[in-house]
Protein backbone atom coordinates (compact mmCIF):
# COMPACT_ATOMS: atom_id res chain seq x y z
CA UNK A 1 -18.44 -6.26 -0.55
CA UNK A 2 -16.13 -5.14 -2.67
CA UNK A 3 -16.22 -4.86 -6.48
CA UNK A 4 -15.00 -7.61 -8.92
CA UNK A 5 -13.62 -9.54 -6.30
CA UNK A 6 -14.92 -12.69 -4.69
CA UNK A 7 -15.29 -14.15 -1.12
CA UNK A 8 -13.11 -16.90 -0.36
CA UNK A 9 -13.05 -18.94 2.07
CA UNK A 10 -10.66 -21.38 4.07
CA UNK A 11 -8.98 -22.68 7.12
CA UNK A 12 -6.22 -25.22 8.23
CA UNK A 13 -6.55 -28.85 8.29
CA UNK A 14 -8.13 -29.68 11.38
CA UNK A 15 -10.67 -26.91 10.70
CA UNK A 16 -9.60 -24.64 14.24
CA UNK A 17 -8.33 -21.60 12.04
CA UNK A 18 -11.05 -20.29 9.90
CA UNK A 19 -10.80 -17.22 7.71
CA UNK A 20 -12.41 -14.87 5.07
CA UNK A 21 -10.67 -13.06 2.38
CA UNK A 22 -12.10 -10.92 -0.37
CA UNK A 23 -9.89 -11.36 -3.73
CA UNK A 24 -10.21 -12.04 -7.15
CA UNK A 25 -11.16 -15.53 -8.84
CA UNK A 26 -8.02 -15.48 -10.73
CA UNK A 27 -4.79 -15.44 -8.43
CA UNK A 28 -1.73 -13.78 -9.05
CA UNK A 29 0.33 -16.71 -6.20
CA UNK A 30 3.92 -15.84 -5.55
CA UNK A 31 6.47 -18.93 -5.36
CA UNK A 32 9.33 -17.35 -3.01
CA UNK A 33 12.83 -19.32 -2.51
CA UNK A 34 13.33 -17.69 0.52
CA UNK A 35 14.97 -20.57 3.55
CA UNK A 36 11.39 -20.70 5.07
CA UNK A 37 9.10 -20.44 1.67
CA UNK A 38 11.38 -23.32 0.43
CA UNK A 39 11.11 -25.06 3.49
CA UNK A 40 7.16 -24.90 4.11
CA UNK A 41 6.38 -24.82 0.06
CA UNK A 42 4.89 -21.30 1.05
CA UNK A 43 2.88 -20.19 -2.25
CA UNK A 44 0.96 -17.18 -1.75
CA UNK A 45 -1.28 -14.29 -3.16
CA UNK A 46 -1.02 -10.75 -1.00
CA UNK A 47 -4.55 -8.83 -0.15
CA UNK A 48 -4.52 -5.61 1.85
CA UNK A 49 -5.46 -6.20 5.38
CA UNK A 50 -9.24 -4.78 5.07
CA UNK A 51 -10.12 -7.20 2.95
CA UNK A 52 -8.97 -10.25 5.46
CA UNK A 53 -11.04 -12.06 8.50
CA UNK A 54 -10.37 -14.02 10.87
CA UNK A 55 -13.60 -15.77 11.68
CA UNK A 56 -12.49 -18.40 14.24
CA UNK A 57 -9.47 -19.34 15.74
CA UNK A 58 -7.71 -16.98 17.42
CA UNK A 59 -6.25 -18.53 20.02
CA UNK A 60 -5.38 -21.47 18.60
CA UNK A 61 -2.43 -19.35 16.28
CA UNK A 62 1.20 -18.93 17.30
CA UNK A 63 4.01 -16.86 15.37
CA UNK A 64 7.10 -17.84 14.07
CA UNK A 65 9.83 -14.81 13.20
CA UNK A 66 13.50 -14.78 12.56
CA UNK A 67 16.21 -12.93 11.35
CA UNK A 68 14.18 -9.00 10.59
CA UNK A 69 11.19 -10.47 12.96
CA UNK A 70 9.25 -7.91 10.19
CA UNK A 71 7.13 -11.32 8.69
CA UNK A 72 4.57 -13.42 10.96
CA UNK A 73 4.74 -16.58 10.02
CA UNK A 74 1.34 -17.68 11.97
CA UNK A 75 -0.06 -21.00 11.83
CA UNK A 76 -2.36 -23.44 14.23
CA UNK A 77 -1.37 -24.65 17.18
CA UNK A 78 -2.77 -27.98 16.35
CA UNK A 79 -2.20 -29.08 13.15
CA UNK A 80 0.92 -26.77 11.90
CA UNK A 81 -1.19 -25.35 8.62
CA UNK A 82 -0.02 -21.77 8.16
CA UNK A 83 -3.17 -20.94 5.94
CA UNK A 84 -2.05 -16.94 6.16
CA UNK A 85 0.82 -15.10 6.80
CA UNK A 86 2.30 -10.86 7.02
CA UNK A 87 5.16 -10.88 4.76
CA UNK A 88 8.13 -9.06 5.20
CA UNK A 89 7.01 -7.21 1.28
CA UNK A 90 3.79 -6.42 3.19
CA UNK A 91 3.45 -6.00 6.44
CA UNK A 92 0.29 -4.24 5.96
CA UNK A 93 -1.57 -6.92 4.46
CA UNK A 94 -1.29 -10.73 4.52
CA UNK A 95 0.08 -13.69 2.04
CA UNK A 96 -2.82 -16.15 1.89
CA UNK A 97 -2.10 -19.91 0.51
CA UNK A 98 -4.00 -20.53 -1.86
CA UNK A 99 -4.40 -24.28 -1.04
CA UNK A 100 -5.85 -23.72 2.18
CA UNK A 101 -8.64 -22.40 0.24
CA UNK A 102 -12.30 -23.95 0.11
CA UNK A 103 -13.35 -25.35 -2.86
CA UNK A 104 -15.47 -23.54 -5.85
CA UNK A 105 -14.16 -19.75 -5.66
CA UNK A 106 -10.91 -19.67 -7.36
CA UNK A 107 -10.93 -19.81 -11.54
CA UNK A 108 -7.29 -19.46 -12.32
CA UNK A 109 -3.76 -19.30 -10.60
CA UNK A 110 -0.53 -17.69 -12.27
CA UNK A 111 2.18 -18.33 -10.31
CA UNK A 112 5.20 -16.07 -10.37
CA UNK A 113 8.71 -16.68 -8.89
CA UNK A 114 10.52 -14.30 -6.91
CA UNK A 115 13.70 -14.53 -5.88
CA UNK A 116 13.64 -14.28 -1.82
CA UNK A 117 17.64 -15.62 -1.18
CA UNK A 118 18.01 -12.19 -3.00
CA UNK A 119 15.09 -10.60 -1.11
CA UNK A 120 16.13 -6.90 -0.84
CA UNK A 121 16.97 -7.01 -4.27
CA UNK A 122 13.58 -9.36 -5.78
CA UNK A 123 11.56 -6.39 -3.35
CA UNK A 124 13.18 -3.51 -5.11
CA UNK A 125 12.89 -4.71 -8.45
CA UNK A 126 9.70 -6.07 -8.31
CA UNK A 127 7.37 -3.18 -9.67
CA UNK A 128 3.73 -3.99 -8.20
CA UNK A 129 4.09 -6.19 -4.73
CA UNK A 130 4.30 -3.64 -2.70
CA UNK A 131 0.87 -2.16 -3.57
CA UNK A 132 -0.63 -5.32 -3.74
CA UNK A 133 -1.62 -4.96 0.14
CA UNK A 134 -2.95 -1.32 -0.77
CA UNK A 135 -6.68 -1.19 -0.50
């Protein structure tokens, strides 16, 4: 357990990927204009690794990387949900989407925007994402 955050839970659609993640109730959800972000509507909040679980569905993930091949853009063989994600920003932790959340955990969400056609740039600027995968 850790302290002041909160178990949440979620999956994909069909219910193949299933995963844990300790975080707070209120969200801090990035919306990135990146090509792919745009394309997939990829909101997401970053946790360090230790506090993610993958509870079912391993094999049932693929990967999707291009251009740096840093982020692993992994989602379910069967129903195309990407419910997590390693950034590029934080390859030692994982973006979760907050919609592929269960129901009942989450209070509040503040989403931010960050500039990913300008990535290098957003990264550099941006004065707390990279920690946010620090335990």
């Amino acid at each position: 357990e850790y302290r002041g955050l909160v178990k949440h839970t979620g999956g994909c659609h069909c219910g193949a990927i299933r995963f844990e993640v300790w975080a707070s109730a209120d969200l801090h959800v990035f919306n990135c204009n990146c090509s792919i972000c745009t394309k997939k509507q990829n909101k997401h909040f970053i946790v360090p690794a230790s506090r993610f679980k993958l509870l079912k569905g391993a094999d049932n993930l693929t990967t999707y990387t291009f251009n740096t091949h840093r982020a692993q853009h992994t989602f379910c063989k069967t129903c195309g949900v990407q419910s997590f994600y390693t950034p590029r920003s934080n390859p030692d932790g994982y973006g979760i989407a907050p919609h592929c959340l269960d129901d009942g955990t989450v209070q509040t969400i503040v989403t931010e925007d960050i500039n990913g056609k300008e990535w290098e740039k957003a990264v550099k600027e941006h004065k707390t994402i990279r920690d946010m995968s620090k335990p």
